[in-house]
N, C-alpha and C. Protein backbone atom coordinates (compact mmCIF):
# COMPACT_ATOMS: atom_id res chain seq x y z
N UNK A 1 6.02 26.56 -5.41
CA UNK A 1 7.12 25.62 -5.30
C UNK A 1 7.42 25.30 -3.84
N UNK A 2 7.12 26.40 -2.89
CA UNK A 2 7.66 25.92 -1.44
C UNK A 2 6.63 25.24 -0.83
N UNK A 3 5.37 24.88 -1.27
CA UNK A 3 4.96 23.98 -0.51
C UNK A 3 5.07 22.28 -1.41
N UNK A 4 5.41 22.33 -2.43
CA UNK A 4 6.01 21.21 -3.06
C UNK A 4 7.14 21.00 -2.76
N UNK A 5 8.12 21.57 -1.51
CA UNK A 5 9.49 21.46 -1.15
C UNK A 5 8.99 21.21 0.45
N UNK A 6 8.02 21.71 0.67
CA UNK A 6 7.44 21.05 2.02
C UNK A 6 6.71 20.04 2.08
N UNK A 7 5.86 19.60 1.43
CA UNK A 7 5.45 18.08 0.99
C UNK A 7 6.53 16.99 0.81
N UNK A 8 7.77 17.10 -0.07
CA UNK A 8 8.98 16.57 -0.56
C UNK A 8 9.57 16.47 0.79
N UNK A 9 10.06 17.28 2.03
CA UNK A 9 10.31 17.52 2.98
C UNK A 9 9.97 16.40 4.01
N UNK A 10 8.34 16.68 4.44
CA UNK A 10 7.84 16.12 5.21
C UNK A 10 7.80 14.17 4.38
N UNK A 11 7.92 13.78 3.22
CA UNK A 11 8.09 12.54 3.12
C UNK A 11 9.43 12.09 3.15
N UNK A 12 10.18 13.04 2.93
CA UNK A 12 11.71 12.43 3.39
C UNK A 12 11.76 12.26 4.84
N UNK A 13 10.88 13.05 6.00
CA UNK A 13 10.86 12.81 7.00
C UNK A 13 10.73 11.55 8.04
N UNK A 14 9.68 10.91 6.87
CA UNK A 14 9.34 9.31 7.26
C UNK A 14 10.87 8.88 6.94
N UNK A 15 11.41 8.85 6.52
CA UNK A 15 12.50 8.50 5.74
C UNK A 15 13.68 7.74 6.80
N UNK A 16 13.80 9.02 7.93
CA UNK A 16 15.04 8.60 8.67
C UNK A 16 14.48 7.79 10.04
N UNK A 17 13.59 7.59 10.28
CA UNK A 17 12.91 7.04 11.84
C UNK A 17 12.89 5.48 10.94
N UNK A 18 12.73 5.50 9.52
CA UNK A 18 12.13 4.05 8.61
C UNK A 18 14.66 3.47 8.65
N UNK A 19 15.05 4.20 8.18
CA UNK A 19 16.44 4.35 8.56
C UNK A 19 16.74 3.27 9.85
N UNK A 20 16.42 4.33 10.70
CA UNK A 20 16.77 3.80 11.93
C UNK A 20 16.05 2.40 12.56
N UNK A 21 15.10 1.91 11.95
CA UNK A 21 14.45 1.18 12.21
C UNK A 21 14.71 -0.05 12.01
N UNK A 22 15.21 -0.05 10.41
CA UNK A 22 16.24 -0.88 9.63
C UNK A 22 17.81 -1.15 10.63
N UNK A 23 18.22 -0.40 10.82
CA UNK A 23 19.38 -0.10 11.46
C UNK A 23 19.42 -1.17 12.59
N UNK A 24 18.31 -1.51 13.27
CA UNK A 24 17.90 -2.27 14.50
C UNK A 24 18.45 -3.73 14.01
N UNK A 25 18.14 -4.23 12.46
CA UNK A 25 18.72 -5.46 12.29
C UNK A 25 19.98 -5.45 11.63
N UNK A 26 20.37 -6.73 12.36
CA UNK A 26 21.95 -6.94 11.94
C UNK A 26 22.76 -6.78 10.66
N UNK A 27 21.86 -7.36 9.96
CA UNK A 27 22.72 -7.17 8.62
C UNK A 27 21.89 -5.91 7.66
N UNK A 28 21.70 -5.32 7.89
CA UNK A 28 21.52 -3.47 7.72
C UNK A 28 21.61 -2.20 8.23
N UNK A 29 22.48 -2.48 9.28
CA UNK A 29 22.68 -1.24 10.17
C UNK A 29 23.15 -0.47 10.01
N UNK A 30 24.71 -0.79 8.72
CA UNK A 30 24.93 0.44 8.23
C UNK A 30 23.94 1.07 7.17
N UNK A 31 23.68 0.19 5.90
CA UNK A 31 22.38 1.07 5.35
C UNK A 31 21.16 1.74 5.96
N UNK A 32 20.69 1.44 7.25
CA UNK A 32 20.19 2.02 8.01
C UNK A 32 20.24 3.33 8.07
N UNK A 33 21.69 3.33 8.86
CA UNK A 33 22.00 4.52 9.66
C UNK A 33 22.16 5.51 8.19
N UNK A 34 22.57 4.80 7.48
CA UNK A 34 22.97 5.76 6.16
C UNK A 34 21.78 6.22 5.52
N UNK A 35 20.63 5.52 5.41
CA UNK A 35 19.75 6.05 4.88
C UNK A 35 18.78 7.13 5.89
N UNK A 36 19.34 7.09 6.78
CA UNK A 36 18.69 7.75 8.19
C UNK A 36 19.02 9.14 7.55
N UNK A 37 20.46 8.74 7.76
CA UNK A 37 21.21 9.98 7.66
C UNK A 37 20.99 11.17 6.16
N UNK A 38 20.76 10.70 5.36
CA UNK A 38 20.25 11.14 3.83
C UNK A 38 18.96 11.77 3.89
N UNK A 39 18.11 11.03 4.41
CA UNK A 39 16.71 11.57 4.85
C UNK A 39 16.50 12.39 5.76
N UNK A 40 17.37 12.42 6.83
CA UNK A 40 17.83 13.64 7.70
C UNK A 40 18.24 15.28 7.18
N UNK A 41 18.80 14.95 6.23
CA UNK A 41 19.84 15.83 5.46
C UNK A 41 18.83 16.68 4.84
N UNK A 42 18.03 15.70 3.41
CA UNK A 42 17.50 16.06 2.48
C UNK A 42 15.95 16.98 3.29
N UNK A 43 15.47 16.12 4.00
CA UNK A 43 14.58 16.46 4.65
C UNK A 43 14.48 18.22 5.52
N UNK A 44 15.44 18.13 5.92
CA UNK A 44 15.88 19.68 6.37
C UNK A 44 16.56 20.50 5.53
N UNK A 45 16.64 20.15 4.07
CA UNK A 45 17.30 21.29 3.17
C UNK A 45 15.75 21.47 2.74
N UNK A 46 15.04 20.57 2.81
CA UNK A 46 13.68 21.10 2.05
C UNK A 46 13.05 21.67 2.67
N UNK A 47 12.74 21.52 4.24
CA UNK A 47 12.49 22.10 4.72
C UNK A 47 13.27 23.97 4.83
N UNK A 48 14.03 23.90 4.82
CA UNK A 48 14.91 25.57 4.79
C UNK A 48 14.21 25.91 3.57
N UNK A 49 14.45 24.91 2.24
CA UNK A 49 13.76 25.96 1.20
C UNK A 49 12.14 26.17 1.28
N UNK A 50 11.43 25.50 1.85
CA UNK A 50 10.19 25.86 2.09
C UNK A 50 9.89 26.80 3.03
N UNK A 51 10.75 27.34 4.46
CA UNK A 51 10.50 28.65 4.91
C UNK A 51 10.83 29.72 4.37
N UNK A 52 11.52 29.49 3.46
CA UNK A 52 11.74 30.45 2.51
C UNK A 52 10.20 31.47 2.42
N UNK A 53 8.93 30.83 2.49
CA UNK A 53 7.78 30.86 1.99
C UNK A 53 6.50 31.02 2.71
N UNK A 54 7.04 30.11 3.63
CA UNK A 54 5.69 29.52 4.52
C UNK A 54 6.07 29.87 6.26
N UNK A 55 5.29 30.34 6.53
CA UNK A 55 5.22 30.45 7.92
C UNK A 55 6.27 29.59 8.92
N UNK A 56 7.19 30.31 9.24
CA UNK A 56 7.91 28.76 10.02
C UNK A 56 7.03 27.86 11.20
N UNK A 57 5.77 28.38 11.72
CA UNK A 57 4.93 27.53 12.71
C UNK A 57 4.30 26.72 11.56
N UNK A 58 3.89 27.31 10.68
CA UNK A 58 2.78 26.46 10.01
C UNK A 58 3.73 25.40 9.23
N UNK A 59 4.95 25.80 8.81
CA UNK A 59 5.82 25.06 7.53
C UNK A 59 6.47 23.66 8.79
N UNK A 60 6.15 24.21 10.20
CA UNK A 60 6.99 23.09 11.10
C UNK A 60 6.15 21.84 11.18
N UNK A 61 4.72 22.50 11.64
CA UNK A 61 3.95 21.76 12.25
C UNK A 61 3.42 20.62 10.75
N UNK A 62 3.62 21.34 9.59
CA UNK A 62 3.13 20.03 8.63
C UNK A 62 4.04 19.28 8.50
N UNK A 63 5.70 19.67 8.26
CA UNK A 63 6.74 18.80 8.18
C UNK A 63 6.32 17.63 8.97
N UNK A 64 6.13 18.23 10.27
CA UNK A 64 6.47 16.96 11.61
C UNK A 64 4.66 16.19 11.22
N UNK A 65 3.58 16.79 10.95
CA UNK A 65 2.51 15.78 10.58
C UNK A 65 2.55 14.90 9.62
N UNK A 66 2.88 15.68 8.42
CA UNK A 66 3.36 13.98 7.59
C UNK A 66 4.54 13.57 8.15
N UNK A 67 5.41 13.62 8.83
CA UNK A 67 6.30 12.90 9.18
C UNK A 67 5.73 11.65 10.64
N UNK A 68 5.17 11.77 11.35
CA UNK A 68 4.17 11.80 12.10
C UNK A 68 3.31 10.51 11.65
N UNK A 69 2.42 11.05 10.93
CA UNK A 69 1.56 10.46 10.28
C UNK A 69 2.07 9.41 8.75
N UNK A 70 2.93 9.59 8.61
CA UNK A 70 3.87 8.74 7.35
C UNK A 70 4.43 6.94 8.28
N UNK A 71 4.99 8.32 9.48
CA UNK A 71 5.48 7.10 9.93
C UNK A 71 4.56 6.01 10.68
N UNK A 72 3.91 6.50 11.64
CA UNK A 72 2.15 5.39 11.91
C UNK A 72 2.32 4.32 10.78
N UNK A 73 1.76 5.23 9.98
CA UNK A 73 1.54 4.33 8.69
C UNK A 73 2.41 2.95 8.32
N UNK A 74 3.90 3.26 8.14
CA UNK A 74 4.63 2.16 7.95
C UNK A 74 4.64 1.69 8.40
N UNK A 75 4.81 1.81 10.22
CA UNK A 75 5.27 1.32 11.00
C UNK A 75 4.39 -0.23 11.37
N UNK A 76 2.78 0.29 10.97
CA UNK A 76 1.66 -0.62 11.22
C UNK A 76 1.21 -1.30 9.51
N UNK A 77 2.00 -0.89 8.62
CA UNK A 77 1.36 -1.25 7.44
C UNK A 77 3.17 -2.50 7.15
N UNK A 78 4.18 -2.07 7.63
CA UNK A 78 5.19 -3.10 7.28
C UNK A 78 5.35 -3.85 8.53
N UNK A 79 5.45 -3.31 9.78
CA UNK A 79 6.48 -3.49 10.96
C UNK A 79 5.81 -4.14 11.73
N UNK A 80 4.12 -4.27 11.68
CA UNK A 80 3.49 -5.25 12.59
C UNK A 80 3.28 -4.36 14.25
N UNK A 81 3.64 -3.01 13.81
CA UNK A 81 2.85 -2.15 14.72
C UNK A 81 1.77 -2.32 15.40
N UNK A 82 1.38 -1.75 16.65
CA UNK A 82 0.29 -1.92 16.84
C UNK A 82 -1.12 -0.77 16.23
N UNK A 83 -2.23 -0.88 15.67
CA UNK A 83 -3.19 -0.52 15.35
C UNK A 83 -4.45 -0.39 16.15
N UNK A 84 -5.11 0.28 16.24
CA UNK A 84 -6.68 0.38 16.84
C UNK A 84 -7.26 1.85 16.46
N UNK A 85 -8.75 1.90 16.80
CA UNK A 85 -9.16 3.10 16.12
C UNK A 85 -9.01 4.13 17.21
N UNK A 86 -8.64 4.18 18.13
CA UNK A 86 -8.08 5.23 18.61
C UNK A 86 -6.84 5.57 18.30
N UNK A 87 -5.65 5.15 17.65
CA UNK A 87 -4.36 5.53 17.41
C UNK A 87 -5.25 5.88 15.54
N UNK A 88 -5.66 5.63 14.89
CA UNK A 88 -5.87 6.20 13.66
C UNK A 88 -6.70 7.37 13.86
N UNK A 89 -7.29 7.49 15.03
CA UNK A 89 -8.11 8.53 15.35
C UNK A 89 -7.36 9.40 15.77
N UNK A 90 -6.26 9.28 16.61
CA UNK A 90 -4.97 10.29 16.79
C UNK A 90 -4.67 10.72 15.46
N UNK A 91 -3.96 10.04 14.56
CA UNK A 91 -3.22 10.45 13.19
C UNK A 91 -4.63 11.06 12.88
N UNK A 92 -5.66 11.24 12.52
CA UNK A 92 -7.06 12.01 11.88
C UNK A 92 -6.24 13.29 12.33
N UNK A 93 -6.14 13.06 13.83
CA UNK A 93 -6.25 15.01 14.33
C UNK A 93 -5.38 15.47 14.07
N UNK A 94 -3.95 14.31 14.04
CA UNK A 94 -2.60 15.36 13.23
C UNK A 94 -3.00 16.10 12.11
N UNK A 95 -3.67 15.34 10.88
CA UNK A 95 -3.87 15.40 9.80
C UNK A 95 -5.02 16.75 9.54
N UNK A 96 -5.83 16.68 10.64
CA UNK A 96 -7.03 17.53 10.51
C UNK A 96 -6.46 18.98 11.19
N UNK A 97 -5.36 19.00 12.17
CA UNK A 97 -4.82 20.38 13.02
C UNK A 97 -4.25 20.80 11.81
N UNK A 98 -3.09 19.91 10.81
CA UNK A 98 -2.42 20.10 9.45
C UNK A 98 -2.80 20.80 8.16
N UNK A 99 -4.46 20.30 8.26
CA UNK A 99 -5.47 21.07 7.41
C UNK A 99 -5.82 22.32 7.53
N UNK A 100 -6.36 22.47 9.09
CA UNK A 100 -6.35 23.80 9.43
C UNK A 100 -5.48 25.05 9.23
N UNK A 101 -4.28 24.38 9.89
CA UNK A 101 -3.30 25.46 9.55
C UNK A 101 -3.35 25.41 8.23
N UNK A 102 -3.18 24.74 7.61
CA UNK A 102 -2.74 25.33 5.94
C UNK A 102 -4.50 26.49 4.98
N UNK A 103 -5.80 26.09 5.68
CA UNK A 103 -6.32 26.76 5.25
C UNK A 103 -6.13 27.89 6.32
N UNK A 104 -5.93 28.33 7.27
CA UNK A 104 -6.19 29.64 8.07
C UNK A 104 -4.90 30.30 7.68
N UNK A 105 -4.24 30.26 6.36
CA UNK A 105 -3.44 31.01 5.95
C UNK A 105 -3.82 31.77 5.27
């Protein structure tokens, strides 16, 4: 269950930077900030219940990679981000350091 509360975790993580992002335009700034703020919240209760379990280096460092790597994603898949294969080649190594740790447990 605690790494299904750390998975749950780390996607609420995308959650509040996607918040704040919203927040930037005028007529959503309070849903913004509010949804920032929810994803903030939720995101770090799941996280607490997942150290319950998991290594707090290893349970940190995946939170913040899918969070990390979630957010890339939107940012260039809604927001008109910028893209190239060296920035997807960055997110690989989040994703691949993320792997590691979870098998060298």
């Amino acid at each position: 269950m605690a790494w299904i509360y750390l998975i749950l975790a780390g996607l609420f993580e995308i959650g509040w930077p996607l918040g704040l992002k919203m927040a930037q335009q005028e007529h959503s700034r309070i849903s913004g900030i509010l949804i920032a703020l929810v994803c903030m919240t939720i995101s770090g209760a799941l996280l607490w219940l997942a150290q319950k379990n998991i290594p707090l280096g290893t349970s940190y460092a995946i939170w913040t990679g899918i969070g990390a790597a979630g957010t890339f994603l939107v940012g260039v898949w809604f927001y008109g981000d910028p893209s190239s294969l060296s920035r997807y080649l960055g997110i690989l190594l989040i994703i691949s350091g993320v792997v590691v740790l979870k098998l060298a447990h």
